[in-house]
N, C-alpha and C. Protein backbone atom coordinates (compact mmCIF):
# COMPACT_ATOMS: atom_id res chain seq x y z
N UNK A 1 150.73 -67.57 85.64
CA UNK A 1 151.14 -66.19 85.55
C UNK A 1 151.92 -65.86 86.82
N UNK A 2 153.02 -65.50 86.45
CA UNK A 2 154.13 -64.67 87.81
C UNK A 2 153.46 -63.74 88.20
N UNK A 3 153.54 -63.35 89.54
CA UNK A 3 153.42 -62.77 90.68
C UNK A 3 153.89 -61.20 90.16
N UNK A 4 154.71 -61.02 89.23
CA UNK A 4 155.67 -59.68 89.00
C UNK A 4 154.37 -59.55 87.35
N UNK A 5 154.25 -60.75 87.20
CA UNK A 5 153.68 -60.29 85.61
C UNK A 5 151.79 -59.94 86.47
N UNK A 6 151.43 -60.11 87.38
CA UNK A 6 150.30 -60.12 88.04
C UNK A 6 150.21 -58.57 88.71
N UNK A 7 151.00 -57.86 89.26
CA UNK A 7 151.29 -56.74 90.03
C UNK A 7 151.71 -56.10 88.54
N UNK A 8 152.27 -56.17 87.58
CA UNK A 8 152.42 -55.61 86.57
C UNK A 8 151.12 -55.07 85.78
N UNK A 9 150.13 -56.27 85.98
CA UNK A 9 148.91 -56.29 84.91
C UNK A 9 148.00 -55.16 86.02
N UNK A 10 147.88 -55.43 87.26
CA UNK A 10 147.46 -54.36 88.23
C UNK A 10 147.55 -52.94 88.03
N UNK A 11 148.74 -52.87 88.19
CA UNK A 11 149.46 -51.75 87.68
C UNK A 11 148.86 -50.66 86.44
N UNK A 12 148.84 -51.52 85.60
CA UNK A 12 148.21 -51.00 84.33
C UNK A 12 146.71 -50.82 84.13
N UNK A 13 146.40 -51.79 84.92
CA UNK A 13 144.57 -51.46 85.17
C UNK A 13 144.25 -50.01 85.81
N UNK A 14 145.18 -49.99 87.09
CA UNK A 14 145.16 -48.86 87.41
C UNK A 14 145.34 -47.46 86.65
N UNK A 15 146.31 -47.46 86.26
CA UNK A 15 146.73 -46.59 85.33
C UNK A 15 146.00 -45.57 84.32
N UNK A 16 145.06 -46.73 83.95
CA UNK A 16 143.67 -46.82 83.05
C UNK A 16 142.58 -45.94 83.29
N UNK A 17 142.56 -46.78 84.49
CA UNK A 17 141.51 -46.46 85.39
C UNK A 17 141.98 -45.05 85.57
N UNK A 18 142.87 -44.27 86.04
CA UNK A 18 143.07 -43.15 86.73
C UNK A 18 143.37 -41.90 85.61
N UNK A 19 144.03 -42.47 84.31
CA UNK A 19 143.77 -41.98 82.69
C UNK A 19 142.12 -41.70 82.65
N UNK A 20 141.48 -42.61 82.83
CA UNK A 20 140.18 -43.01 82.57
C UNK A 20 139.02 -41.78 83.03
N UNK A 21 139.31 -41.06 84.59
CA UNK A 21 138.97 -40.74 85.61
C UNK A 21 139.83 -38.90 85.57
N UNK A 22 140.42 -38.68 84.74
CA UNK A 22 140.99 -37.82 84.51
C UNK A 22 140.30 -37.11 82.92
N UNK A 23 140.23 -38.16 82.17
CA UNK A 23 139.55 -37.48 81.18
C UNK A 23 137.70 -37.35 81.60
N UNK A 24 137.37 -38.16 82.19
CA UNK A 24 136.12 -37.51 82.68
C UNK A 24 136.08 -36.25 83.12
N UNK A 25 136.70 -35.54 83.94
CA UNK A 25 136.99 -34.97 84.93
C UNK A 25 137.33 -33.31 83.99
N UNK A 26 138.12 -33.70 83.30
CA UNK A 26 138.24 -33.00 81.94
C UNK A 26 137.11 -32.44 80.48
N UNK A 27 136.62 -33.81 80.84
CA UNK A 27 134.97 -33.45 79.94
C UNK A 27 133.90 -32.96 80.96
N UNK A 28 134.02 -33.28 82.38
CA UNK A 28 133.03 -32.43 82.90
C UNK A 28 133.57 -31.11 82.88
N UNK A 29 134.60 -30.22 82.71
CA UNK A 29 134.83 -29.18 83.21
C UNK A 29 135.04 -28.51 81.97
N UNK A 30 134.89 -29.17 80.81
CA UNK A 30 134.77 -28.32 79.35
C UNK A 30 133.10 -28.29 79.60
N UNK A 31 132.13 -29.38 79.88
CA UNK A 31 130.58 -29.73 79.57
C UNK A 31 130.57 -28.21 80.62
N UNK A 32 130.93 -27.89 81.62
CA UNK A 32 130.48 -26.68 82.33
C UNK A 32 131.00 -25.27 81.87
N UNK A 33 132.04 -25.26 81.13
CA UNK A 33 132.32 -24.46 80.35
C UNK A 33 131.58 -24.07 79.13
N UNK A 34 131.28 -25.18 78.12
CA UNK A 34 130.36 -25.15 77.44
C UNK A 34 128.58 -24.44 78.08
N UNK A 35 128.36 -24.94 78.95
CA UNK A 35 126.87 -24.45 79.36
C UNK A 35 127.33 -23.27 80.10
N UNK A 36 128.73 -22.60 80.86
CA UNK A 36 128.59 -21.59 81.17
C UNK A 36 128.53 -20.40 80.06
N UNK A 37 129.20 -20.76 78.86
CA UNK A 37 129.09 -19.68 77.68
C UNK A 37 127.87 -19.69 77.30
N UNK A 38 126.96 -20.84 77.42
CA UNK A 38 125.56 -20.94 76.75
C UNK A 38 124.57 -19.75 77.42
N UNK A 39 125.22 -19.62 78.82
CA UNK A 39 124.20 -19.05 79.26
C UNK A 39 124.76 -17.22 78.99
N UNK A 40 125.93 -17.32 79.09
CA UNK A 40 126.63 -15.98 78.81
C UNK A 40 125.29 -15.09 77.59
N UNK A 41 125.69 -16.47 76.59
CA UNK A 41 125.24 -16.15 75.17
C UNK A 41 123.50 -15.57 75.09
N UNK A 42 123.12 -16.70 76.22
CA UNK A 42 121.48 -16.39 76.21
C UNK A 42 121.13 -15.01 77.28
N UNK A 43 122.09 -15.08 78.07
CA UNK A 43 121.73 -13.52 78.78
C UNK A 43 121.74 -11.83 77.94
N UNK A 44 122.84 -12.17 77.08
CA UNK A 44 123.48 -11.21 76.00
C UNK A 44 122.40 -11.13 75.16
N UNK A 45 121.56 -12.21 74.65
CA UNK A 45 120.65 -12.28 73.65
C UNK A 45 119.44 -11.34 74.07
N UNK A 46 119.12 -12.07 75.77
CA UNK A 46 118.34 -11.10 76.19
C UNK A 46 118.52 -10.06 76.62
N UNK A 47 119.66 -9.57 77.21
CA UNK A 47 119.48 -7.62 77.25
C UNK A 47 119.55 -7.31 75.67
N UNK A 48 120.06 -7.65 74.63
CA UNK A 48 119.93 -6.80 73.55
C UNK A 48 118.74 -6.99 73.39
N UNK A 49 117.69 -7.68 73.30
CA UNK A 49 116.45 -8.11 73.22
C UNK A 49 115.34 -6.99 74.02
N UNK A 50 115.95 -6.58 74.98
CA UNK A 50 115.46 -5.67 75.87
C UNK A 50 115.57 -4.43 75.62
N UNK A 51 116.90 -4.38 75.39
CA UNK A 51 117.24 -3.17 74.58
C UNK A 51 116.56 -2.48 73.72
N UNK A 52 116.64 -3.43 72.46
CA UNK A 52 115.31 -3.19 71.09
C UNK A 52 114.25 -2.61 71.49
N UNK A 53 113.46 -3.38 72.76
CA UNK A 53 112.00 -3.40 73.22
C UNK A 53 111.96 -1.99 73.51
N UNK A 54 112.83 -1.57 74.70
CA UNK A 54 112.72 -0.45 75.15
C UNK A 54 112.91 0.66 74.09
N UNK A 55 113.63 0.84 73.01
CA UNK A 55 113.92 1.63 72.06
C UNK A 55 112.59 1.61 71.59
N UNK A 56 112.25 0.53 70.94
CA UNK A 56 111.46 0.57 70.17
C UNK A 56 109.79 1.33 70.98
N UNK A 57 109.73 1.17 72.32
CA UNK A 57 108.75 1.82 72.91
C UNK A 57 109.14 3.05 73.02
N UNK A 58 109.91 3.63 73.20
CA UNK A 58 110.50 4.96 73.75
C UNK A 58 110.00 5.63 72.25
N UNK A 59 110.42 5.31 71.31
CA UNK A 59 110.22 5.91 69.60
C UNK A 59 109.04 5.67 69.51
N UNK A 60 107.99 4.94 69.93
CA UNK A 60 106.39 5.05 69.53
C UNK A 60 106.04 5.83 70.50
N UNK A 61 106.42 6.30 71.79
CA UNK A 61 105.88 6.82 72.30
C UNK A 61 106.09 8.00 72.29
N UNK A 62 107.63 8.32 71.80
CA UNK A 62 107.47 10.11 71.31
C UNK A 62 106.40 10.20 70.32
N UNK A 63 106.13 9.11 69.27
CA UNK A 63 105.69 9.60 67.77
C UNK A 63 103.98 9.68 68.58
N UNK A 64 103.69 8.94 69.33
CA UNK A 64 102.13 9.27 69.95
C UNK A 64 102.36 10.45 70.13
N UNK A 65 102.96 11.08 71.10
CA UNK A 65 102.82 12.43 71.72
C UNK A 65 102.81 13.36 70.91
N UNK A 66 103.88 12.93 69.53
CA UNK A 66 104.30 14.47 68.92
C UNK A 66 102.37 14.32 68.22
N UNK A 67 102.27 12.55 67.65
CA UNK A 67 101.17 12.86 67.11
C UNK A 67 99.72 13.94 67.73
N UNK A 68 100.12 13.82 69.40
CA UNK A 68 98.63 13.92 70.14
C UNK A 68 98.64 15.39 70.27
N UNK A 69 100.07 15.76 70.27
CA UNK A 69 100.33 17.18 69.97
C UNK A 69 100.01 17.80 68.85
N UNK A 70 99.50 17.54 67.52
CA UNK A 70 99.75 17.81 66.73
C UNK A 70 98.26 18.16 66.59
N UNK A 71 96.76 16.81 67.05
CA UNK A 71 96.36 16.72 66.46
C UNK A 71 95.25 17.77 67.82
N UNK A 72 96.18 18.35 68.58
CA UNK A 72 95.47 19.22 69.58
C UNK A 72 95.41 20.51 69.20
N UNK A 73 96.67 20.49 68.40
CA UNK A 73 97.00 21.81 67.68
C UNK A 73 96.13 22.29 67.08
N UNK A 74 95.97 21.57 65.71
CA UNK A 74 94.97 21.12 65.08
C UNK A 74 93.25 21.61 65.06
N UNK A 75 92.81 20.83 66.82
CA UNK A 75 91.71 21.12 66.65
C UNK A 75 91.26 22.31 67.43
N UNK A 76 92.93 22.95 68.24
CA UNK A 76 92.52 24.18 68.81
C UNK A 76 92.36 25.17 67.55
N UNK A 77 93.05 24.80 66.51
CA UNK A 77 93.27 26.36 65.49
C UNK A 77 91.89 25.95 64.90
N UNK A 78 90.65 24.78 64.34
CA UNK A 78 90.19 24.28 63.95
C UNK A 78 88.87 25.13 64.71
N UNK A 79 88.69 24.90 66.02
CA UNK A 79 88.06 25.37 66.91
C UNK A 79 87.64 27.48 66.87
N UNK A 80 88.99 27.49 66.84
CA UNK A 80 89.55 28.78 66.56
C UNK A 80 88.75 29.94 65.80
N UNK A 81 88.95 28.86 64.52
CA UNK A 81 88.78 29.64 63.22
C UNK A 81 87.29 29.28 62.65
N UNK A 82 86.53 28.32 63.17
CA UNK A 82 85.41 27.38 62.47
C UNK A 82 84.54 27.58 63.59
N UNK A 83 83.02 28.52 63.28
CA UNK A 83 82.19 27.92 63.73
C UNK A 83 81.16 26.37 63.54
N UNK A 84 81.43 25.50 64.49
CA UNK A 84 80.68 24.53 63.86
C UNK A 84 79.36 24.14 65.00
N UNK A 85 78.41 23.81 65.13
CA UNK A 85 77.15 23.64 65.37
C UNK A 85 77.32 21.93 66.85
N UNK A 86 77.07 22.07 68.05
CA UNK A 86 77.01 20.75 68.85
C UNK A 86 77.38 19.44 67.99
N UNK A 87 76.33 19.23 67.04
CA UNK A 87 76.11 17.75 66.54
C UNK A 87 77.90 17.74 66.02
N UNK A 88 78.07 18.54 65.42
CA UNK A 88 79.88 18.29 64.32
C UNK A 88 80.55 18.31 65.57
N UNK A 89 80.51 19.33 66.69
CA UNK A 89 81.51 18.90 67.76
C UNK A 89 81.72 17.87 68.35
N UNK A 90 80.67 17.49 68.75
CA UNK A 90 80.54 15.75 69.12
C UNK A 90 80.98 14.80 67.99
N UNK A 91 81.07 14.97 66.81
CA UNK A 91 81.70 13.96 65.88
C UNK A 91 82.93 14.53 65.97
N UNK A 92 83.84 15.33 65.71
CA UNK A 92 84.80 15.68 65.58
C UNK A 92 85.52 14.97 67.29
N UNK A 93 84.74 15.34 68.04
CA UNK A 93 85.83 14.83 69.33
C UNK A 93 85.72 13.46 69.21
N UNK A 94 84.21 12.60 68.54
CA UNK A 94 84.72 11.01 69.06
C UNK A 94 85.44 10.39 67.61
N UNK A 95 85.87 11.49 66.47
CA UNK A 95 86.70 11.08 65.85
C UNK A 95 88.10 11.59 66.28
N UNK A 96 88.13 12.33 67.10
CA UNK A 96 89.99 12.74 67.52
C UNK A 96 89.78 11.42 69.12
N UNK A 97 89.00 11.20 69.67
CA UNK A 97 89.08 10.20 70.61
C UNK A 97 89.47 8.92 69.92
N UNK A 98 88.85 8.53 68.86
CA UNK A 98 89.15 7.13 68.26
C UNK A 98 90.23 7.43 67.49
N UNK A 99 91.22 8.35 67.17
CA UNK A 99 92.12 8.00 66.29
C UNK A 99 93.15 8.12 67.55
N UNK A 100 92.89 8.86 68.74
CA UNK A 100 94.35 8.32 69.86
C UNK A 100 94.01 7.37 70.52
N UNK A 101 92.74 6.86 70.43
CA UNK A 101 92.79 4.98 70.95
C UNK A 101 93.59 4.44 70.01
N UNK A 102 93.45 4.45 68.81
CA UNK A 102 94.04 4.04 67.60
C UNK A 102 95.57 3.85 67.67
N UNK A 103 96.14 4.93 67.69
CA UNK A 103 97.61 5.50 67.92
C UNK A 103 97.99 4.85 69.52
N UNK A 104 97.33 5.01 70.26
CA UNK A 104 97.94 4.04 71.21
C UNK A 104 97.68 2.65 71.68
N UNK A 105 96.68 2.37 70.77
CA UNK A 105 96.42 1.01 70.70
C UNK A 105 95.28 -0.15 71.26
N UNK A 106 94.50 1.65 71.92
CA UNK A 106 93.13 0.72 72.71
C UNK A 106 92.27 0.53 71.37
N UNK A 107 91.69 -0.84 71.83
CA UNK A 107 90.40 -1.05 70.94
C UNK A 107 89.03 -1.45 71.69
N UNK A 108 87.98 -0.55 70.70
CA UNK A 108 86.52 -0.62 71.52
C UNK A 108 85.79 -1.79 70.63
């Protein structure tokens, strides 16, 4: 093999090699592109995720209140208008106590 056909074949190894070293270089910087949208995607997932949560607490927690309001109303006009005897008062309060554990979610 000539000396020119030897520096020729070099040549082309190189070439290869530096083709070679370029498309890596190229797939790492799509592979980080790729995982930088991944994470875009998973951050997005979680504030809307958060979002929901918070909505969704904000709306149970008016509907407690309007409920706790309602059911105060209730036992003031109840109170009001009804004589009832110790023993029924004491049931009546640990049934308005257990239905806003209920409504907000404590359990005995």
């Amino acid at each position: 093999m000539s000396i020119d056909h030897q520096i020729s074949a070099i040549n082309e190894v190189l070439e290869a090699e530096k083709s070679n070293l370029q498309k890596i270089a190229d797939c790492k910087t799509e592979a980080e592109q790729i995982i930088e949208a991944g994470r875009l995607k998973a951050r997005s997932i979680i504030n809307r995720g958060d979002e929901r949560i918070s909505s969704l607490q904000a709306r149970a927690e008016l509907s407690i209140e309007r409920r706790l309001a309602e059911l105060k109303q209730e036992m003031a006009s109840l109170s009001a208008h009804a004589e009832i005897d110790e023993n029924d008062r004491q049931k009546l309060h640990l049934a308005v106590s257990l239905l806003t554990d209920e409504l907000v979610g404590i359990t005995k």
